[in-house]
C-alpha atoms as a PDB file:
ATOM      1  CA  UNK A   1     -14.131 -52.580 -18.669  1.00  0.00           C
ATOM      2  CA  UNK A   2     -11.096 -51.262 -16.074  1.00  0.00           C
ATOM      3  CA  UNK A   3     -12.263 -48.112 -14.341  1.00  0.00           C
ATOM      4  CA  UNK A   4      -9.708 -45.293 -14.392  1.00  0.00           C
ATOM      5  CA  UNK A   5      -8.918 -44.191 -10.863  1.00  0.00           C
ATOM      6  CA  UNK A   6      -8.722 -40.384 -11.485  1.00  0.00           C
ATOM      7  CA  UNK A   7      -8.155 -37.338  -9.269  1.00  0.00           C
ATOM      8  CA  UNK A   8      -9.525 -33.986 -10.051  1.00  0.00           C
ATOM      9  CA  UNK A   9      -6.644 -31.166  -8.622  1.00  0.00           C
ATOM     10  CA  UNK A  10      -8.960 -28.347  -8.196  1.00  0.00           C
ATOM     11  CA  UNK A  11      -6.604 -25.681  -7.123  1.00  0.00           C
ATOM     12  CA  UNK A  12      -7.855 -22.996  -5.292  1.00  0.00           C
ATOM     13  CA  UNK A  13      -5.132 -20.960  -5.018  1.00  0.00           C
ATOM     14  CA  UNK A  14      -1.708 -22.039  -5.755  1.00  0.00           C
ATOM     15  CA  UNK A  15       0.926 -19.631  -3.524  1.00  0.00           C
ATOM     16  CA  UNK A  16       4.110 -18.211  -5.473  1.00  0.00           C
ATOM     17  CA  UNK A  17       5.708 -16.607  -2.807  1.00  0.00           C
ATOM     18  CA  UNK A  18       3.375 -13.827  -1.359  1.00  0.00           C
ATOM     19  CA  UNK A  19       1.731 -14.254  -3.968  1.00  0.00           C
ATOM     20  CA  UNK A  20      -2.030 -16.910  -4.755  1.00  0.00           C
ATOM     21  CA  UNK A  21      -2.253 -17.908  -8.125  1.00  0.00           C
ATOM     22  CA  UNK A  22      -6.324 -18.002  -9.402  1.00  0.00           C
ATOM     23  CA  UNK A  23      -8.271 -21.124  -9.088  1.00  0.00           C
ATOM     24  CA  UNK A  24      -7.415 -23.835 -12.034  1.00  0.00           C
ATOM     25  CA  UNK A  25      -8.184 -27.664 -12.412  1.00  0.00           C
ATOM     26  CA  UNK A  26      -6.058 -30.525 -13.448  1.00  0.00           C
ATOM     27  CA  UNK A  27      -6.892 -34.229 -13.416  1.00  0.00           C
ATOM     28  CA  UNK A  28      -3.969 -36.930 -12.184  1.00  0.00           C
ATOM     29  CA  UNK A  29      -4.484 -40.341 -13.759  1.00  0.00           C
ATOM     30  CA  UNK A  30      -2.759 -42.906 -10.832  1.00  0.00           C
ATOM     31  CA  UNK A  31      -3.207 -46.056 -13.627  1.00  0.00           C
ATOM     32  CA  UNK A  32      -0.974 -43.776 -16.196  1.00  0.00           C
ATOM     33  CA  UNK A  33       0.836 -41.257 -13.600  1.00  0.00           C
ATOM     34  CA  UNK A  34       0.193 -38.452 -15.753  1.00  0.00           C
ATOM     35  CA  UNK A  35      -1.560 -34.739 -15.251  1.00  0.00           C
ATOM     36  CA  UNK A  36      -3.835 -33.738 -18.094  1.00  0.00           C
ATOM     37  CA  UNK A  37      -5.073 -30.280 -18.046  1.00  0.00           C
ATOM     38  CA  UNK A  38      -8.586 -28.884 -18.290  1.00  0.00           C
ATOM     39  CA  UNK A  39      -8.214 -29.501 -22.279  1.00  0.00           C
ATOM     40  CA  UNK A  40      -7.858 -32.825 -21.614  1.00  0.00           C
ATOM     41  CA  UNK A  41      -4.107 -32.578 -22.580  1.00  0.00           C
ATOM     42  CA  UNK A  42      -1.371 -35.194 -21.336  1.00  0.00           C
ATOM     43  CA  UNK A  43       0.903 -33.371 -19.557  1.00  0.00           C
ATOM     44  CA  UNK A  44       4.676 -34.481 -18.506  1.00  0.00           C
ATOM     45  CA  UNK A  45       6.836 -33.335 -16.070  1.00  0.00           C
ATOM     46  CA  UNK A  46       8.232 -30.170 -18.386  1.00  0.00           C
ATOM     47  CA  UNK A  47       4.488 -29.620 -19.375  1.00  0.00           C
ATOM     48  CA  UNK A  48       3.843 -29.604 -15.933  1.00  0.00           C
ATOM     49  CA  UNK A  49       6.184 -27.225 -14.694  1.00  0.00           C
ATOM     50  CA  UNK A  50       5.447 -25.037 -17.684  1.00  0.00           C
ATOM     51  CA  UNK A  51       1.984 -24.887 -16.920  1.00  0.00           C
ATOM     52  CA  UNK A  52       2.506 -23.854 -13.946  1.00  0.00           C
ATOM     53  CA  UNK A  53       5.050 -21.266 -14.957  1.00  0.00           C
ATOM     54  CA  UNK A  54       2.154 -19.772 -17.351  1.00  0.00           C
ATOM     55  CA  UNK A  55      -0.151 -20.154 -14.497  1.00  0.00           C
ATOM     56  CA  UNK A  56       1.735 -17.818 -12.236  1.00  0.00           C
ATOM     57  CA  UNK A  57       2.875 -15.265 -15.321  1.00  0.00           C
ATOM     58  CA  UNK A  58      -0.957 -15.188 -16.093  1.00  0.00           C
ATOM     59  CA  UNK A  59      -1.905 -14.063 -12.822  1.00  0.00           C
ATOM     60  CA  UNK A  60       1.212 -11.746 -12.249  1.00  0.00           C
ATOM     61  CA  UNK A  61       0.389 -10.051 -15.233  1.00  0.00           C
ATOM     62  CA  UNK A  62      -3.293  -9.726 -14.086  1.00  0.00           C
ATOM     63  CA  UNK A  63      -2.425  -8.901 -10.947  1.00  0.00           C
ATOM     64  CA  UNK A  64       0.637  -6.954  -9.961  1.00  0.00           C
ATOM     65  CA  UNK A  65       1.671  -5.419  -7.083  1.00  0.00           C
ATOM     66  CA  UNK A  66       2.624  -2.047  -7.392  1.00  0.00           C
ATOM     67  CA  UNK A  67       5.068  -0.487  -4.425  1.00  0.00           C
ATOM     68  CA  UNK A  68       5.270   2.958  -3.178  1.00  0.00           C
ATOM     69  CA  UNK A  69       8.271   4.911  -4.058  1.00  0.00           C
ATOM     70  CA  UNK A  70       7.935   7.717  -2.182  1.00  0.00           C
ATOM     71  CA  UNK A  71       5.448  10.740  -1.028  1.00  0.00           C
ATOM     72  CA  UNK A  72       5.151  14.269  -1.282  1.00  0.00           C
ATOM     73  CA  UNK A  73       3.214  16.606   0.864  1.00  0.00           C
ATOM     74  CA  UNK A  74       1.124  19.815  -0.377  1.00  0.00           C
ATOM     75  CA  UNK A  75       2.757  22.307   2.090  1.00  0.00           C
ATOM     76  CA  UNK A  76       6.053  22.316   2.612  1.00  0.00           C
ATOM     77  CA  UNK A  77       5.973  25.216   4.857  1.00  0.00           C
ATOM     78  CA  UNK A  78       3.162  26.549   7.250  1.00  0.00           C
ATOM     79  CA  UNK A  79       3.077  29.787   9.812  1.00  0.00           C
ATOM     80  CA  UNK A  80       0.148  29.897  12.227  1.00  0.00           C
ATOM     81  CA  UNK A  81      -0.931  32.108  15.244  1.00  0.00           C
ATOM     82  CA  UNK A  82      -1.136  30.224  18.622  1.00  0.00           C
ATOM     83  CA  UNK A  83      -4.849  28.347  18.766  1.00  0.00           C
ATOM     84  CA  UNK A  84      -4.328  28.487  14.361  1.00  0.00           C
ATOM     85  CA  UNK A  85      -5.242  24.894  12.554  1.00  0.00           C
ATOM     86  CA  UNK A  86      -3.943  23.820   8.909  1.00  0.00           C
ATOM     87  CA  UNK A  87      -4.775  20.363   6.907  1.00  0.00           C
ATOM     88  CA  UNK A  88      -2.303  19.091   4.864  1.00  0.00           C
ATOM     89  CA  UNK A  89      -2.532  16.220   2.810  1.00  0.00           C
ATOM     90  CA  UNK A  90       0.329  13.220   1.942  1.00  0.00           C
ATOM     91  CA  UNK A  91       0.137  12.038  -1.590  1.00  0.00           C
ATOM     92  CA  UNK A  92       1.626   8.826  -2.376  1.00  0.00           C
ATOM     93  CA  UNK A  93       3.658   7.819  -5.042  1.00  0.00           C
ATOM     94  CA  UNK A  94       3.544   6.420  -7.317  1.00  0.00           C
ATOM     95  CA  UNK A  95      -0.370   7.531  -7.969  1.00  0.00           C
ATOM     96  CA  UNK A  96      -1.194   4.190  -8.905  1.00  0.00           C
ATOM     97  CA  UNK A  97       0.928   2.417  -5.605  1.00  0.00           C
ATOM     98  CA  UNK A  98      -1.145  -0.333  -4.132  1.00  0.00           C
ATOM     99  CA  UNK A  99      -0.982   0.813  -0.541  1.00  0.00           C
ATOM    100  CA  UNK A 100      -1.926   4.784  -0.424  1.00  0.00           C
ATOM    101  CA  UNK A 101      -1.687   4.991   3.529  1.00  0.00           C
ATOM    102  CA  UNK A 102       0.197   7.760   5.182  1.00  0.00           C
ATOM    103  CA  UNK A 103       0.369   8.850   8.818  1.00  0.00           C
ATOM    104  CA  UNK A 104       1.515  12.322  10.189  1.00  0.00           C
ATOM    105  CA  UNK A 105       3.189  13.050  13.258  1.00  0.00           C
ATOM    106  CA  UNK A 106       4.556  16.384  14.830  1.00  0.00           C
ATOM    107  CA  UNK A 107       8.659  16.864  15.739  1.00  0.00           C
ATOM    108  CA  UNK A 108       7.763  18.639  18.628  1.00  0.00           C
ATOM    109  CA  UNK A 109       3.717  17.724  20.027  1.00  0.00           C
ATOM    110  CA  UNK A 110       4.388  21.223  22.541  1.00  0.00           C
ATOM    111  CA  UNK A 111       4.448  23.835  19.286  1.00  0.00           C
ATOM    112  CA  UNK A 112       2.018  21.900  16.753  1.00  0.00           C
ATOM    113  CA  UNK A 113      -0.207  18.646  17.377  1.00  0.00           C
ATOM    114  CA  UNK A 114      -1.483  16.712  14.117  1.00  0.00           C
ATOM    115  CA  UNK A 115      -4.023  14.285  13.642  1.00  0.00           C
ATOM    116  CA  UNK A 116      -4.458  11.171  11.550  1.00  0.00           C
ATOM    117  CA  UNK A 117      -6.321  13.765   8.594  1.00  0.00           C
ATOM    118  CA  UNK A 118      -3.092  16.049   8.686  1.00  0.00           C
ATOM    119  CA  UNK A 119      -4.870  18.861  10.400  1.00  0.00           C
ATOM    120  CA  UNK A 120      -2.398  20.652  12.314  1.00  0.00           C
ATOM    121  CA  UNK A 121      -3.267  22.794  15.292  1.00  0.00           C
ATOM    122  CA  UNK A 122      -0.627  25.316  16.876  1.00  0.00           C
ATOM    123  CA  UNK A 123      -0.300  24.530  20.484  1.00  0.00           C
ATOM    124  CA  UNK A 124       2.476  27.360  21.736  1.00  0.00           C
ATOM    125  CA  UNK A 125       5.072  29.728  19.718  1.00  0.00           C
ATOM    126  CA  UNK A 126       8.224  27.701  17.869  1.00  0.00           C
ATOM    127  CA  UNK A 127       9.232  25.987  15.482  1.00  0.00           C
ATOM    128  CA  UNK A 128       8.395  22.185  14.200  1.00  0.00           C
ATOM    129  CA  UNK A 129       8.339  19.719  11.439  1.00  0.00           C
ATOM    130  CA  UNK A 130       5.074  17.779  10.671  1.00  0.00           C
ATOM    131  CA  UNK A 131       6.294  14.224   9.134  1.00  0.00           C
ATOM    132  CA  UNK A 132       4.328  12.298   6.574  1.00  0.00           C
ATOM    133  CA  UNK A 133       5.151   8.845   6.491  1.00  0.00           C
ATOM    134  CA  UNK A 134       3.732   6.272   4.240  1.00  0.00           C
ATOM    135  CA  UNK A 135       2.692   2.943   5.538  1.00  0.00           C
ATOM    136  CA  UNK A 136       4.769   1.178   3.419  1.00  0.00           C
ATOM    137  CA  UNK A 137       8.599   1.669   3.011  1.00  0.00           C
ATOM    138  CA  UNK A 138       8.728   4.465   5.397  1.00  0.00           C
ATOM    139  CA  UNK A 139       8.987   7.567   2.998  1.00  0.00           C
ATOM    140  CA  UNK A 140       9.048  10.608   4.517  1.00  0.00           C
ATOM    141  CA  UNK A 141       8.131  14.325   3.854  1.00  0.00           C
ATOM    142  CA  UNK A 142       7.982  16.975   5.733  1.00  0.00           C
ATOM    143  CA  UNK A 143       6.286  20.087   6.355  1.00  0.00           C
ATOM    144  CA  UNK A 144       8.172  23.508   8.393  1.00  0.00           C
ATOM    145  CA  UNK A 145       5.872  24.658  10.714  1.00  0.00           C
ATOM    146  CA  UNK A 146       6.491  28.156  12.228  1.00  0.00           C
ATOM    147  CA  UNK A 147       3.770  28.755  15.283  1.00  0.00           C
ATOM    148  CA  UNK A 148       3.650  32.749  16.262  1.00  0.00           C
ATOM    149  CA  UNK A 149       2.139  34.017  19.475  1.00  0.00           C
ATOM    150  CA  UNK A 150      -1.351  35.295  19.133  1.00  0.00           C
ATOM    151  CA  UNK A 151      -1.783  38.466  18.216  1.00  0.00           C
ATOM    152  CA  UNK A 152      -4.120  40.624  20.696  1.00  0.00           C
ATOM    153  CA  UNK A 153      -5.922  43.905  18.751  1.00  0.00           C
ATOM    154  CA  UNK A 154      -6.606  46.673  21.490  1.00  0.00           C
ATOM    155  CA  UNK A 155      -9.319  48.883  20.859  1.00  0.00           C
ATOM    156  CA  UNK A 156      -8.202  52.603  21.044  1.00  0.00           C
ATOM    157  CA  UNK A 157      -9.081  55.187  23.142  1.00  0.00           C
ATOM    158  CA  UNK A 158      -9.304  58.875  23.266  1.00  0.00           C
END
């Protein structure tokens, strides 16, 4: 009896550009030259490619990417006294957007600082914007950011 020389193609990912395609096994046959799948199916060249095509469409649909498309902010426009702090928060969008990351940053650091939470603390009297940016694509919103001087109550006296 001949033994069959056969390799098992145990794919652990397969990449389609960025993306890796789920683990799946196919045998190659070097007496015949041929792929079979994992039903034991003879597979030719257009079978081939076509399993691989349904493959890739299997794990796109499983699998998607979805890209942000833009960001709002929840205050567009802030006043604070000198020494005053304010948290505002980036949303991305859409809600669903794989990468929710966002970063803040102040126009002008000497009126209003803001930290990596968007909490905003007035620094000296102006005016500013505080940016939010998302992490991916760069969209921008902004936030108007009045700072007044601090107001000083003096007791009275008579």
């Amino acid at each position: 009896m001949k033994a069959k020389l056969m390799s098992l193609v145990l794919a652990t990912s397969v990449v389609f550009g960025s993306l890796a395609m789920p683990a799946a096994v196919m045998a190659y046959d070097f007496d015949d030259d041929y792929y079979y799948d994992d039903d034991d199916e003879y597979l030719d060249d257009l079978d081939e490619l076509r399993w691989f095509e349904y493959m890739a469409y299997k794990y796109d649909k499983a699998h998607s990417y979805v890209n942000v498309t833009g960001v709002c902010v929840s205050s567009v426009a802030v006043q604070l006294p000198v020494g005053g702090s304010y948290q505002i928060t980036g949303y991305v969008k859409p809600d669903n957007a794989n990468n929710q990351g966002v970063c803040y940053y102040s126009s002008n650091p000497a009126v209003a600082t803001v930290d990596g939470n968007g909490v905003i603390r007035a620094i000296s009297p102006g005016t500013c914007y505080i940016v939010t940016k998302t992490s991916e694509g760069g969209y921008e919103a902004y936030t108007s950011m009045t700072v007044t001087p601090q107001t000083t109550i003096l007791p009275v006296i008579r």
